[in-house]
Protein backbone atom coordinates (compact mmCIF):
# COMPACT_ATOMS: atom_id res chain seq x y z
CA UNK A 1 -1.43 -15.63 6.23
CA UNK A 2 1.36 -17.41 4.66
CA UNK A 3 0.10 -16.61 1.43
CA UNK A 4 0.49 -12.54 2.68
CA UNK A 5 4.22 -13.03 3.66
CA UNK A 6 5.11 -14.94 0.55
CA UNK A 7 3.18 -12.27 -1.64
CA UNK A 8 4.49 -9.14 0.62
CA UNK A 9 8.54 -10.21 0.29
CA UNK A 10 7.92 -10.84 -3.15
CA UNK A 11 6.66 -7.17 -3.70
CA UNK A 12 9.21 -5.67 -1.75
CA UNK A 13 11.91 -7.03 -3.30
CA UNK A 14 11.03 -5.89 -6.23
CA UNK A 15 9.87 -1.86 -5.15
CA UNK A 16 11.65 1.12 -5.53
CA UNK A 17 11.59 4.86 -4.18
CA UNK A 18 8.41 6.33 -5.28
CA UNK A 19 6.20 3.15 -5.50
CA UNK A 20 2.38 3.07 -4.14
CA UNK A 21 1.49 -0.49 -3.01
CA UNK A 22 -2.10 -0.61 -3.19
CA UNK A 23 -3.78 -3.41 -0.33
CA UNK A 24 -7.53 -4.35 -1.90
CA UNK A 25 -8.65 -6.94 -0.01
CA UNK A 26 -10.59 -8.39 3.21
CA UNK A 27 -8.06 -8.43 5.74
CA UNK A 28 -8.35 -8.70 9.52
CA UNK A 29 -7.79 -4.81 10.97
CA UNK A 30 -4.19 -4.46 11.67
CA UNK A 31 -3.04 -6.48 8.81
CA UNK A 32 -1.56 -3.83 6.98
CA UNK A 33 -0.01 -2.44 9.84
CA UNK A 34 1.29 -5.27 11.72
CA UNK A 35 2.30 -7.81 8.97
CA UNK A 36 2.22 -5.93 5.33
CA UNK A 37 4.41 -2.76 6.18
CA UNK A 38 7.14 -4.42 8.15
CA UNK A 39 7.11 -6.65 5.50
CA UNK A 40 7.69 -4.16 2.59
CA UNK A 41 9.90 -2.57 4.88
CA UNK A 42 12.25 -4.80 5.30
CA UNK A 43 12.58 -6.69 2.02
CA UNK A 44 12.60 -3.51 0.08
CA UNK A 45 15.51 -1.22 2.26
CA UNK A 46 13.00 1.79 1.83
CA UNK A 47 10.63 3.50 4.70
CA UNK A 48 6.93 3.64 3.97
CA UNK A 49 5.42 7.52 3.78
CA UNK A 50 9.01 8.42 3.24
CA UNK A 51 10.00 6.42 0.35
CA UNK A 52 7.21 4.28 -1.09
CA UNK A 53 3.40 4.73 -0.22
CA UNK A 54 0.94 2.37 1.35
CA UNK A 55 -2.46 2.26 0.73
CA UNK A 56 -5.62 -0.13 1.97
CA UNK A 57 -8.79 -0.65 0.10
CA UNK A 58 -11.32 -2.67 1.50
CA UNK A 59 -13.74 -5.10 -0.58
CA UNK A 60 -17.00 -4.25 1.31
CA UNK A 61 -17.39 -0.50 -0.21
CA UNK A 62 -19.33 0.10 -2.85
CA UNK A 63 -17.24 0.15 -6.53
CA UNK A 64 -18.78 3.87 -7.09
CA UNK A 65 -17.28 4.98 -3.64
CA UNK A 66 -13.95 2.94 -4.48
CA UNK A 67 -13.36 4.94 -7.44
CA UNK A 68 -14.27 8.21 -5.92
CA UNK A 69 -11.82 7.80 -3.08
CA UNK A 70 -9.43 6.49 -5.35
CA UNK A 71 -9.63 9.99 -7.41
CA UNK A 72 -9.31 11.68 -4.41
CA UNK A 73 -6.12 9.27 -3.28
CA UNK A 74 -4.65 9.68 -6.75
CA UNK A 75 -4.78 13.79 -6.58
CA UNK A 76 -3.12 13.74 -2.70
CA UNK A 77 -0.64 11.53 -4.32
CA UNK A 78 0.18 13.81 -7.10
CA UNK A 79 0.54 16.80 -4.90
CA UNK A 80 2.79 14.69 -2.01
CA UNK A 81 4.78 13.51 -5.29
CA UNK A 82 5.09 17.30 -6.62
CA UNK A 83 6.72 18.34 -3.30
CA UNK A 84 9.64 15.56 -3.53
């Protein structure tokens, strides 16, 4: 998981108000949770749902279902993002 922490500060130092971080990947459940957020947190000074926007994908779906949900993500983003 190493490779996770290094990747995660990296990110967050580098994010700003606004920013979706988008997890793709085969990860343990709680991953995101438990290491990624706190992470992205902490490293960038801004809250997650508040400030920046988190978001898992996992590998085992099927690429037609990944870019329907992603559609769907994409639209609830642009409405959450017209209320700000």
């Amino acid at each position: 998981m190493d490779y996770w922490v290094e990747c995660c500060e990296n990110v967050g130092k580098n994010m700003k108000k606004r920013d979706l971080v988008v997890i793709r990947s085969t990860v343990i459940p709680g991953t995101t949770d438990q290491l990624i957020l706190p992470i992205l947190e902490e490293e960038s000074g801004v809250k997650a749902g508040v400030d920046f926007y988190l978001a898992y994908v996992s590998e085992r779906i099927a690429e037609g279902m990944y870019l329907l949900n992603l559609k769907k993500c994409l639209l609830w983003l642009e409405q959450l993002m017209l209320k700000v």
